[in-house]
PDB file of N, CA and C in Angstrom:
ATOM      1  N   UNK A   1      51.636  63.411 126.759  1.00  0.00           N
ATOM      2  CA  UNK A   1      51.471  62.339 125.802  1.00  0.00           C
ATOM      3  C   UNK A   1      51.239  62.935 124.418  1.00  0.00           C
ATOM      4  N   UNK A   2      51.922  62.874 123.406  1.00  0.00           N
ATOM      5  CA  UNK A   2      51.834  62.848 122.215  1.00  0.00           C
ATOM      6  C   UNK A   2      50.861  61.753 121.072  1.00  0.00           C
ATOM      7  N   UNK A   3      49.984  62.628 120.589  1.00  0.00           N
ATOM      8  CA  UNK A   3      49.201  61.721 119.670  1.00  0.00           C
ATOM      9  C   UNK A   3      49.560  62.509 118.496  1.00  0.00           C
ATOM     10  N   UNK A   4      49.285  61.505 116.962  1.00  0.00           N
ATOM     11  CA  UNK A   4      49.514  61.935 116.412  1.00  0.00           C
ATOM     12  C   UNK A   4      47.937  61.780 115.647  1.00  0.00           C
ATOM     13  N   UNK A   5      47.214  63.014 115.298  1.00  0.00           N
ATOM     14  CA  UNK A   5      45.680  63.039 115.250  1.00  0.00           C
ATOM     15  C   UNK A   5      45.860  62.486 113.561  1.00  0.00           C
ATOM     16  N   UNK A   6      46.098  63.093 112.813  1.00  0.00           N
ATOM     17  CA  UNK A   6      46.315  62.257 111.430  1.00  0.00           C
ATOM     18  C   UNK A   6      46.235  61.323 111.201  1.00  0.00           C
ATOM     19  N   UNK A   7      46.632  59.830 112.002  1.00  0.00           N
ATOM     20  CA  UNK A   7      46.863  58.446 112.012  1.00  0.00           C
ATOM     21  C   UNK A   7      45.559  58.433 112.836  1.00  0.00           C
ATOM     22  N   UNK A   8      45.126  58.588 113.647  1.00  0.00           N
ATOM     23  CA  UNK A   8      43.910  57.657 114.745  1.00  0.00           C
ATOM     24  C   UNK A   8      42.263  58.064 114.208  1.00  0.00           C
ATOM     25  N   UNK A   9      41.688  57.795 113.095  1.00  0.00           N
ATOM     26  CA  UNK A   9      40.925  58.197 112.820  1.00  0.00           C
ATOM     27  C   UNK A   9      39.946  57.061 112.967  1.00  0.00           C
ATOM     28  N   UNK A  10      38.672  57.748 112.852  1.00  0.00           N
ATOM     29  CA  UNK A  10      37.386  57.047 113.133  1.00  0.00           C
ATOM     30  C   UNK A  10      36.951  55.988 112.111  1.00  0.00           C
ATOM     31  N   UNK A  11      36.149  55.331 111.867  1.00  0.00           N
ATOM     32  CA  UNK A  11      35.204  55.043 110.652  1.00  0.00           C
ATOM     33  C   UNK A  11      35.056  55.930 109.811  1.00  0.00           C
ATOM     34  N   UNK A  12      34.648  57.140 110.318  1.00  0.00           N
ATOM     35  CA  UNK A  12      33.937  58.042 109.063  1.00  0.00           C
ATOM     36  C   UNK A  12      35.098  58.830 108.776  1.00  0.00           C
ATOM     37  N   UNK A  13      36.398  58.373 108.910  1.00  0.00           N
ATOM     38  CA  UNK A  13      37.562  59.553 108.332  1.00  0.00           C
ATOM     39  C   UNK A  13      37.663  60.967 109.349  1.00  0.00           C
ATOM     40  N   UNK A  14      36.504  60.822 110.426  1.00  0.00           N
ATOM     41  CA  UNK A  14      36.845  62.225 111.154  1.00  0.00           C
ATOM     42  C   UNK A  14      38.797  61.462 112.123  1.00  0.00           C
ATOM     43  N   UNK A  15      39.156  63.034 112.114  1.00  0.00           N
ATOM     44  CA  UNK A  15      40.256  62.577 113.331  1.00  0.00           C
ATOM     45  C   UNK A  15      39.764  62.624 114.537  1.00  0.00           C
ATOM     46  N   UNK A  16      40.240  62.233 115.665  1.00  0.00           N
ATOM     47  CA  UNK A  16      40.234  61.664 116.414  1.00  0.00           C
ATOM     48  C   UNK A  16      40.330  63.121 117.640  1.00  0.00           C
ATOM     49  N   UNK A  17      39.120  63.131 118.402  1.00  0.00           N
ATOM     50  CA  UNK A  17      39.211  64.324 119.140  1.00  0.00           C
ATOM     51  C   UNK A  17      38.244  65.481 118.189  1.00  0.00           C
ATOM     52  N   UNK A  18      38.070  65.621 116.853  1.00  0.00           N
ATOM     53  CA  UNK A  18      37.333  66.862 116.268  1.00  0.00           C
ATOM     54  C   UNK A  18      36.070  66.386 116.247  1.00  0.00           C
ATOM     55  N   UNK A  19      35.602  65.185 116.255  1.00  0.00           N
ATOM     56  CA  UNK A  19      33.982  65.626 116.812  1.00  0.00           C
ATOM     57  C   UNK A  19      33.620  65.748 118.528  1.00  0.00           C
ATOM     58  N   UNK A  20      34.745  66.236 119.317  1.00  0.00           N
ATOM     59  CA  UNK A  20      34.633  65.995 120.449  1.00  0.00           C
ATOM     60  C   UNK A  20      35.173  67.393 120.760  1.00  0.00           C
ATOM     61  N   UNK A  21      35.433  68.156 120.112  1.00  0.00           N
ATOM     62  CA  UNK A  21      35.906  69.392 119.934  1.00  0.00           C
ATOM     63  C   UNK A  21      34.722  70.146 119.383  1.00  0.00           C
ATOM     64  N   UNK A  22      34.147  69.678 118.122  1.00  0.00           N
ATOM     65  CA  UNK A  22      32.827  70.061 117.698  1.00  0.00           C
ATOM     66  C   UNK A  22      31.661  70.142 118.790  1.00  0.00           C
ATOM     67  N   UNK A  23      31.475  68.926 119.385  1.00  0.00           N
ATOM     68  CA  UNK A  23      30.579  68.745 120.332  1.00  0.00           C
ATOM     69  C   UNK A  23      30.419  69.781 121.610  1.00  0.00           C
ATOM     70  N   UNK A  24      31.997  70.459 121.848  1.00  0.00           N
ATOM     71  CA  UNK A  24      32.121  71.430 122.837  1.00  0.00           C
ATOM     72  C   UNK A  24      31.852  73.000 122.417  1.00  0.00           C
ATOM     73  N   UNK A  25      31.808  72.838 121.145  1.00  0.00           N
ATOM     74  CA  UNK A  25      31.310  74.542 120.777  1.00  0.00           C
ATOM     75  C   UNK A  25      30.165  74.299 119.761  1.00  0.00           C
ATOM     76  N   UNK A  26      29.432  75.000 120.449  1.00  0.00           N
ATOM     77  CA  UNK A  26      27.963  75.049 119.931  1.00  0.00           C
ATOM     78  C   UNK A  26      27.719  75.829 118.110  1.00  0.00           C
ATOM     79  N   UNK A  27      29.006  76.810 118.087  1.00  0.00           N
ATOM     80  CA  UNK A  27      28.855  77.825 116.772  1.00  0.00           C
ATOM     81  C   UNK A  27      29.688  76.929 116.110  1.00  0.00           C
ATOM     82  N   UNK A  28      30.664  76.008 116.289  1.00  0.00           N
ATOM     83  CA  UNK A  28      31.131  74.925 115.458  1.00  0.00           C
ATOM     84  C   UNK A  28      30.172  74.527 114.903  1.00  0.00           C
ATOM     85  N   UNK A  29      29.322  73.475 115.784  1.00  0.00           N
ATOM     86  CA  UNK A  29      28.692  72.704 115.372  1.00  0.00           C
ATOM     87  C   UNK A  29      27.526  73.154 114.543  1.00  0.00           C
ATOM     88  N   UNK A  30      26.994  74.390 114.493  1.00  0.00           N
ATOM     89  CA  UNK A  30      26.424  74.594 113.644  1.00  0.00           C
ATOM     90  C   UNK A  30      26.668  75.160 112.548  1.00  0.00           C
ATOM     91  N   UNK A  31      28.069  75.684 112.401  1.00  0.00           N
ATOM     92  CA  UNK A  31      28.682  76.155 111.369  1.00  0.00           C
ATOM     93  C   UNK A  31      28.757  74.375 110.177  1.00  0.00           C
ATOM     94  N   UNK A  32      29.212  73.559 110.748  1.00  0.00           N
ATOM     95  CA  UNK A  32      29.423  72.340 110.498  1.00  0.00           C
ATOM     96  C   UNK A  32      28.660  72.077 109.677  1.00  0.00           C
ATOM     97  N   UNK A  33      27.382  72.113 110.330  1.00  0.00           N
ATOM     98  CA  UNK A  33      26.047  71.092 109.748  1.00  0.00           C
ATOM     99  C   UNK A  33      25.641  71.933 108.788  1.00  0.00           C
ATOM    100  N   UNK A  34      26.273  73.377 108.605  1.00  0.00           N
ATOM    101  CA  UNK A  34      25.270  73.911 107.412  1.00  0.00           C
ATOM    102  C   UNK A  34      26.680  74.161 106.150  1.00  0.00           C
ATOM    103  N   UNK A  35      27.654  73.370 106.194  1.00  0.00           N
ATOM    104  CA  UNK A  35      28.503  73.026 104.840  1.00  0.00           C
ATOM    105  C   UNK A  35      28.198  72.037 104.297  1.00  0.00           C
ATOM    106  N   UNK A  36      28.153  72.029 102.897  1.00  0.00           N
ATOM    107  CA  UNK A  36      28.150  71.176 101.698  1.00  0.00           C
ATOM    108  C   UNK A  36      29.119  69.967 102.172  1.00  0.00           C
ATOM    109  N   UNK A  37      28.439  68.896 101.348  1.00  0.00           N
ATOM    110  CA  UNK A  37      29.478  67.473 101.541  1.00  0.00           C
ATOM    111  C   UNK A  37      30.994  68.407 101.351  1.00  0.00           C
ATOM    112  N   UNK A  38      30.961  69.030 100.631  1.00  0.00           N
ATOM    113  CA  UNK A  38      32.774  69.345  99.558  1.00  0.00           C
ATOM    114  C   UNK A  38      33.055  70.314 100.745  1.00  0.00           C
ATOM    115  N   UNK A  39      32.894  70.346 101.615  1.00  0.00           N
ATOM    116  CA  UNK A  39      33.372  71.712 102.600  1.00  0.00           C
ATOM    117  C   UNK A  39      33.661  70.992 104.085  1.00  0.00           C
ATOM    118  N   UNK A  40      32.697  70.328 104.144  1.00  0.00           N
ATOM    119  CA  UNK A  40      32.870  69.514 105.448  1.00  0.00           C
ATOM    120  C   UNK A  40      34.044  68.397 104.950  1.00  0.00           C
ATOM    121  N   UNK A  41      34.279  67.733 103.685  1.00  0.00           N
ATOM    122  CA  UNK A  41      35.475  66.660 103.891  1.00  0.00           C
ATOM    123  C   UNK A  41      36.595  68.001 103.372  1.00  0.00           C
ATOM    124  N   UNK A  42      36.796  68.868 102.798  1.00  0.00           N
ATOM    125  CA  UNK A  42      37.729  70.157 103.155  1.00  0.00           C
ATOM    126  C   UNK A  42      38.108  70.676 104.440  1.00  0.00           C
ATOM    127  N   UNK A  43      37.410  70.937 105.212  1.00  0.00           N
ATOM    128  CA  UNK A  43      37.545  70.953 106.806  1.00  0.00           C
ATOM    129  C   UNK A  43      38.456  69.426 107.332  1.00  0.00           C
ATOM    130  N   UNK A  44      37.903  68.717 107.151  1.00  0.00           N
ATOM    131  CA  UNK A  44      38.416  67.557 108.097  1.00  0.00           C
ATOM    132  C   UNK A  44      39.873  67.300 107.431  1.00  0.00           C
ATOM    133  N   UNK A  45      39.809  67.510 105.901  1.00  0.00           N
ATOM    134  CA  UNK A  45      41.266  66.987 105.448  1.00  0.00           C
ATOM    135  C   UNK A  45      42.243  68.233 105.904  1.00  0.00           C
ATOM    136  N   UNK A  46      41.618  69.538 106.618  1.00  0.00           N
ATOM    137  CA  UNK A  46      42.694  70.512 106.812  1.00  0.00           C
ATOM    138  C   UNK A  46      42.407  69.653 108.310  1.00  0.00           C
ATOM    139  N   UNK A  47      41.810  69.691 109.331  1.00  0.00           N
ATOM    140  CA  UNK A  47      41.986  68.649 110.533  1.00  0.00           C
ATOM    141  C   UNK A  47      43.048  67.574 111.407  1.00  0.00           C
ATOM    142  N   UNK A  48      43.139  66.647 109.187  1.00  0.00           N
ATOM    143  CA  UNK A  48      43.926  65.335 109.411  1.00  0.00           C
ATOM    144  C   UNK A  48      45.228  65.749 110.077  1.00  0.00           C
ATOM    145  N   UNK A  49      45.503  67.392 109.679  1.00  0.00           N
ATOM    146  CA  UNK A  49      47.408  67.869 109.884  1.00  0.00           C
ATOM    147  C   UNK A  49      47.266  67.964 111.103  1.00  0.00           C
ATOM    148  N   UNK A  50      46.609  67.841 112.012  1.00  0.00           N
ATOM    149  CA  UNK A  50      46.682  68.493 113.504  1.00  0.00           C
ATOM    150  C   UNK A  50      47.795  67.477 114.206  1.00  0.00           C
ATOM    151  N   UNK A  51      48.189  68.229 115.250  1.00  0.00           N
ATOM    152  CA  UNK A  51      49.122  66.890 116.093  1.00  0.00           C
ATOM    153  C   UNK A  51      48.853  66.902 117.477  1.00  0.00           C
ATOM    154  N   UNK A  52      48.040  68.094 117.957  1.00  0.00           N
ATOM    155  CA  UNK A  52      47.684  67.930 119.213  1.00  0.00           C
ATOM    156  C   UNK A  52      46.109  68.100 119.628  1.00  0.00           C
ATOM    157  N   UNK A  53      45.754  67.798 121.038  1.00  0.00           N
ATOM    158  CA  UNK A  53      44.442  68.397 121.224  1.00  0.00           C
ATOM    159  C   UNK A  53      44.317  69.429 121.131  1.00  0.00           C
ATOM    160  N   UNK A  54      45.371  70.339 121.568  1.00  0.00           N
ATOM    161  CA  UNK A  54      45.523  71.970 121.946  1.00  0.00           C
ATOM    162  C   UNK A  54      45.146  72.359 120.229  1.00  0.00           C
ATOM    163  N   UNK A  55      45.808  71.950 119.330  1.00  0.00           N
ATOM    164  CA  UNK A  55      45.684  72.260 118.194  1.00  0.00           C
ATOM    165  C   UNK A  55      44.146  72.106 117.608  1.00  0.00           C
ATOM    166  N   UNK A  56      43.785  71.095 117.791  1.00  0.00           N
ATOM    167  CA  UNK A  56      42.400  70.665 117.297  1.00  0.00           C
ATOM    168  C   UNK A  56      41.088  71.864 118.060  1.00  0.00           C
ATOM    169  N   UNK A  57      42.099  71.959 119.189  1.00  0.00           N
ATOM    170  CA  UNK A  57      40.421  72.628 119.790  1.00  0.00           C
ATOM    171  C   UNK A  57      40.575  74.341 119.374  1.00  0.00           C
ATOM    172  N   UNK A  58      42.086  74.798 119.226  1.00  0.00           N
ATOM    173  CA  UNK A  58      41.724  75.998 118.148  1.00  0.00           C
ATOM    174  C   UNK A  58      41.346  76.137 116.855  1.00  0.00           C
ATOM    175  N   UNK A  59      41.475  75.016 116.442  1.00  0.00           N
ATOM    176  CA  UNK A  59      41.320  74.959 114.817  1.00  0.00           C
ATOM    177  C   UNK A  59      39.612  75.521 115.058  1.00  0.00           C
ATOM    178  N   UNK A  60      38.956  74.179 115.868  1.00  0.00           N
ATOM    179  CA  UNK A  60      37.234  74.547 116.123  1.00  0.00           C
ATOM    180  C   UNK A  60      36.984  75.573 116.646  1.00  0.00           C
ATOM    181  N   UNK A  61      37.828  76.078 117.614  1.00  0.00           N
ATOM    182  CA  UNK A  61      36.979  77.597 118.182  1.00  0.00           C
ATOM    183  C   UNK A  61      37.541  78.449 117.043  1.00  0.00           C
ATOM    184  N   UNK A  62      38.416  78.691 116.429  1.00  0.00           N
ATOM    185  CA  UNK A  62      38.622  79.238 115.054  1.00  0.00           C
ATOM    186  C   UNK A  62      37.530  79.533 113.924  1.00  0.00           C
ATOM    187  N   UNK A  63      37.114  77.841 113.584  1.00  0.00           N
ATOM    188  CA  UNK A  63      35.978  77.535 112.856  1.00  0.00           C
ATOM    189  C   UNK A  63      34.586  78.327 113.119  1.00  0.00           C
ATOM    190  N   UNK A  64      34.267  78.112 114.475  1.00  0.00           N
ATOM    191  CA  UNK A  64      33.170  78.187 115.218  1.00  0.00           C
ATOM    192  C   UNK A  64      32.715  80.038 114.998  1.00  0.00           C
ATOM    193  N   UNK A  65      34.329  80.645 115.076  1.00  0.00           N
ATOM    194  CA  UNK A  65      34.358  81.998 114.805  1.00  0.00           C
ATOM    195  C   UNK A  65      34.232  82.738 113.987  1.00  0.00           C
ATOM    196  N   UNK A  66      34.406  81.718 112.512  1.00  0.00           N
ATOM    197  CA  UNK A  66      34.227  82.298 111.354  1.00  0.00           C
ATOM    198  C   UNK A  66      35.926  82.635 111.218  1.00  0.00           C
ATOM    199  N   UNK A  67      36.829  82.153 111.727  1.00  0.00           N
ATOM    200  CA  UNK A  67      37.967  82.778 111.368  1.00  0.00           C
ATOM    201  C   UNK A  67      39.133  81.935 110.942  1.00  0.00           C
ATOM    202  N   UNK A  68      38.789  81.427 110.050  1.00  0.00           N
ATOM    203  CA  UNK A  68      40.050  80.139 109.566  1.00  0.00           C
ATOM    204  C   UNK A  68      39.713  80.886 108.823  1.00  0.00           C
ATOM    205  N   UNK A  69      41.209  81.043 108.295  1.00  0.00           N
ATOM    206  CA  UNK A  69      41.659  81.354 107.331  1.00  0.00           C
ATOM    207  C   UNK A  69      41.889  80.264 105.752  1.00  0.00           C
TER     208      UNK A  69
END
């Protein structure tokens, strides 16, 4: 099944699947909570491009790693 994560977003502008991706890695989530408003909606607007889960959940273990580029 194809979603397209860009379009299905929450209330708060997160996409759909990345706080559920967040929720599964612990160094995400605290990487998360310690960015500035301007870093955390930077994160999510690089997020909005995702098109799969597979995609979303490397982006976070990426994140989580310190290794986004």
């Amino acid at each position: 099944m194809y979603h397209n994560y860009s379009y299905n977003l929450y209330n708060d502008g997160m996409p759909l699947g990345f706080d559920a991706a967040l929720t599964s890695n612990i160094a995400a989530q605290e990487r998360f909570s310690n960015l500035s408003d301007k870093e955390r909606a930077e994160l999510i607007a690089r997020a909005h491009g995702l098109k799969s889960s597979g995609e979303m959940r490397t982006f976070v273990e990426k994140f989580g790693a310190g290794a986004l580029e």
